[in-house]
Protein backbone atom coordinates (compact mmCIF):
# COMPACT_ATOMS: atom_id res chain seq x y z
CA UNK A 1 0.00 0.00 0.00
CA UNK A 2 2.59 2.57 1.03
CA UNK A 3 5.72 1.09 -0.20
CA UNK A 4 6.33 3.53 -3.15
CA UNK A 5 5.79 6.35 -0.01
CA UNK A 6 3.59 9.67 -0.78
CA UNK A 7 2.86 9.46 -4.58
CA UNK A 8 1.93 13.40 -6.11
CA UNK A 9 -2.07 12.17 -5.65
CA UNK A 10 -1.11 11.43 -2.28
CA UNK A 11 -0.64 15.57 -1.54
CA UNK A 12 -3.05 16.45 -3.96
CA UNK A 13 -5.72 14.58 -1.81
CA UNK A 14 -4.22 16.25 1.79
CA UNK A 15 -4.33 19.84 -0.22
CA UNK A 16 -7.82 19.75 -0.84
CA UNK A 17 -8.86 18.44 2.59
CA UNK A 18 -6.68 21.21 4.18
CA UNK A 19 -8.62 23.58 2.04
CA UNK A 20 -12.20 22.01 3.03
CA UNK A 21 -11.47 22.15 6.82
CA UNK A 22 -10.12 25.66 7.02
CA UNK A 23 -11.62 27.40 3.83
CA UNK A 24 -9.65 29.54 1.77
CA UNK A 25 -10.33 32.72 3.68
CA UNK A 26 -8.92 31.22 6.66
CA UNK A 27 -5.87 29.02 5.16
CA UNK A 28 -3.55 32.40 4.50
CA UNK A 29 -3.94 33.19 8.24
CA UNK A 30 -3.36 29.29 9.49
CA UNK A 31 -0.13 29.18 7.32
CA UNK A 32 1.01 32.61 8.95
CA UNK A 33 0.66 31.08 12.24
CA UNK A 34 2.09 27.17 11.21
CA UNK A 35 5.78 29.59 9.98
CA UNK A 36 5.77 31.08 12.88
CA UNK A 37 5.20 28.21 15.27
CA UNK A 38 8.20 26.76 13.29
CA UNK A 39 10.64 29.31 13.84
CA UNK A 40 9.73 29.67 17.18
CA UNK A 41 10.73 26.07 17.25
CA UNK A 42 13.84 26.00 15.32
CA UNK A 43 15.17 28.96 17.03
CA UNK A 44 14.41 27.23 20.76
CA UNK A 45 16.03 24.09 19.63
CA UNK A 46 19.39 25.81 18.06
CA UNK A 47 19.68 27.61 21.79
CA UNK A 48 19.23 24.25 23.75
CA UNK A 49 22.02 23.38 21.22
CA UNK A 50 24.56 25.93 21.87
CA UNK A 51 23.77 26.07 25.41
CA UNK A 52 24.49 22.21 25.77
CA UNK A 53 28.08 22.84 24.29
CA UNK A 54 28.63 25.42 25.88
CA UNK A 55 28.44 23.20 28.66
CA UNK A 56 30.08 20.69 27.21
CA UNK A 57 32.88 22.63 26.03
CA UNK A 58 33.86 24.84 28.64
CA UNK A 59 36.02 24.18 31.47
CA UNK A 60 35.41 21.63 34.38
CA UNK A 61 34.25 22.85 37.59
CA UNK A 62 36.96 22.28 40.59
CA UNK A 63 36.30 19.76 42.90
């Protein structure tokens, strides 16, 4: 059933549901707030990064 993965009908069939659940007046706006949700995301995620070797990397604590 899914061994070929998403075929091009596959998105074609999600795209159209997307557009019946939110409508087109409202899709713009839901879009707007899915981007920013992701770079909100990204952003967190790159600063547990850094701040995890910046632990990692910096000296050791005296005993």
């Amino acid at each position: 059933m899914l061994r070929n993965g998403l075929e091009p009908w596959h998105l074609l069939v999600v795209a159209i549901v997307v557009i019946v659940l939110f409508g087109s007046k409202k899709l713009p706006e839901a879009a707007r707030g899915l981007g920013k949700s992701m770079r909100i995301l990204k952003s967190e995620a790159k600063a547990m990064k850094d701040e995890g070797s910046a632990h990692r990397a910096g000296p050791a604590a005296p005993r």
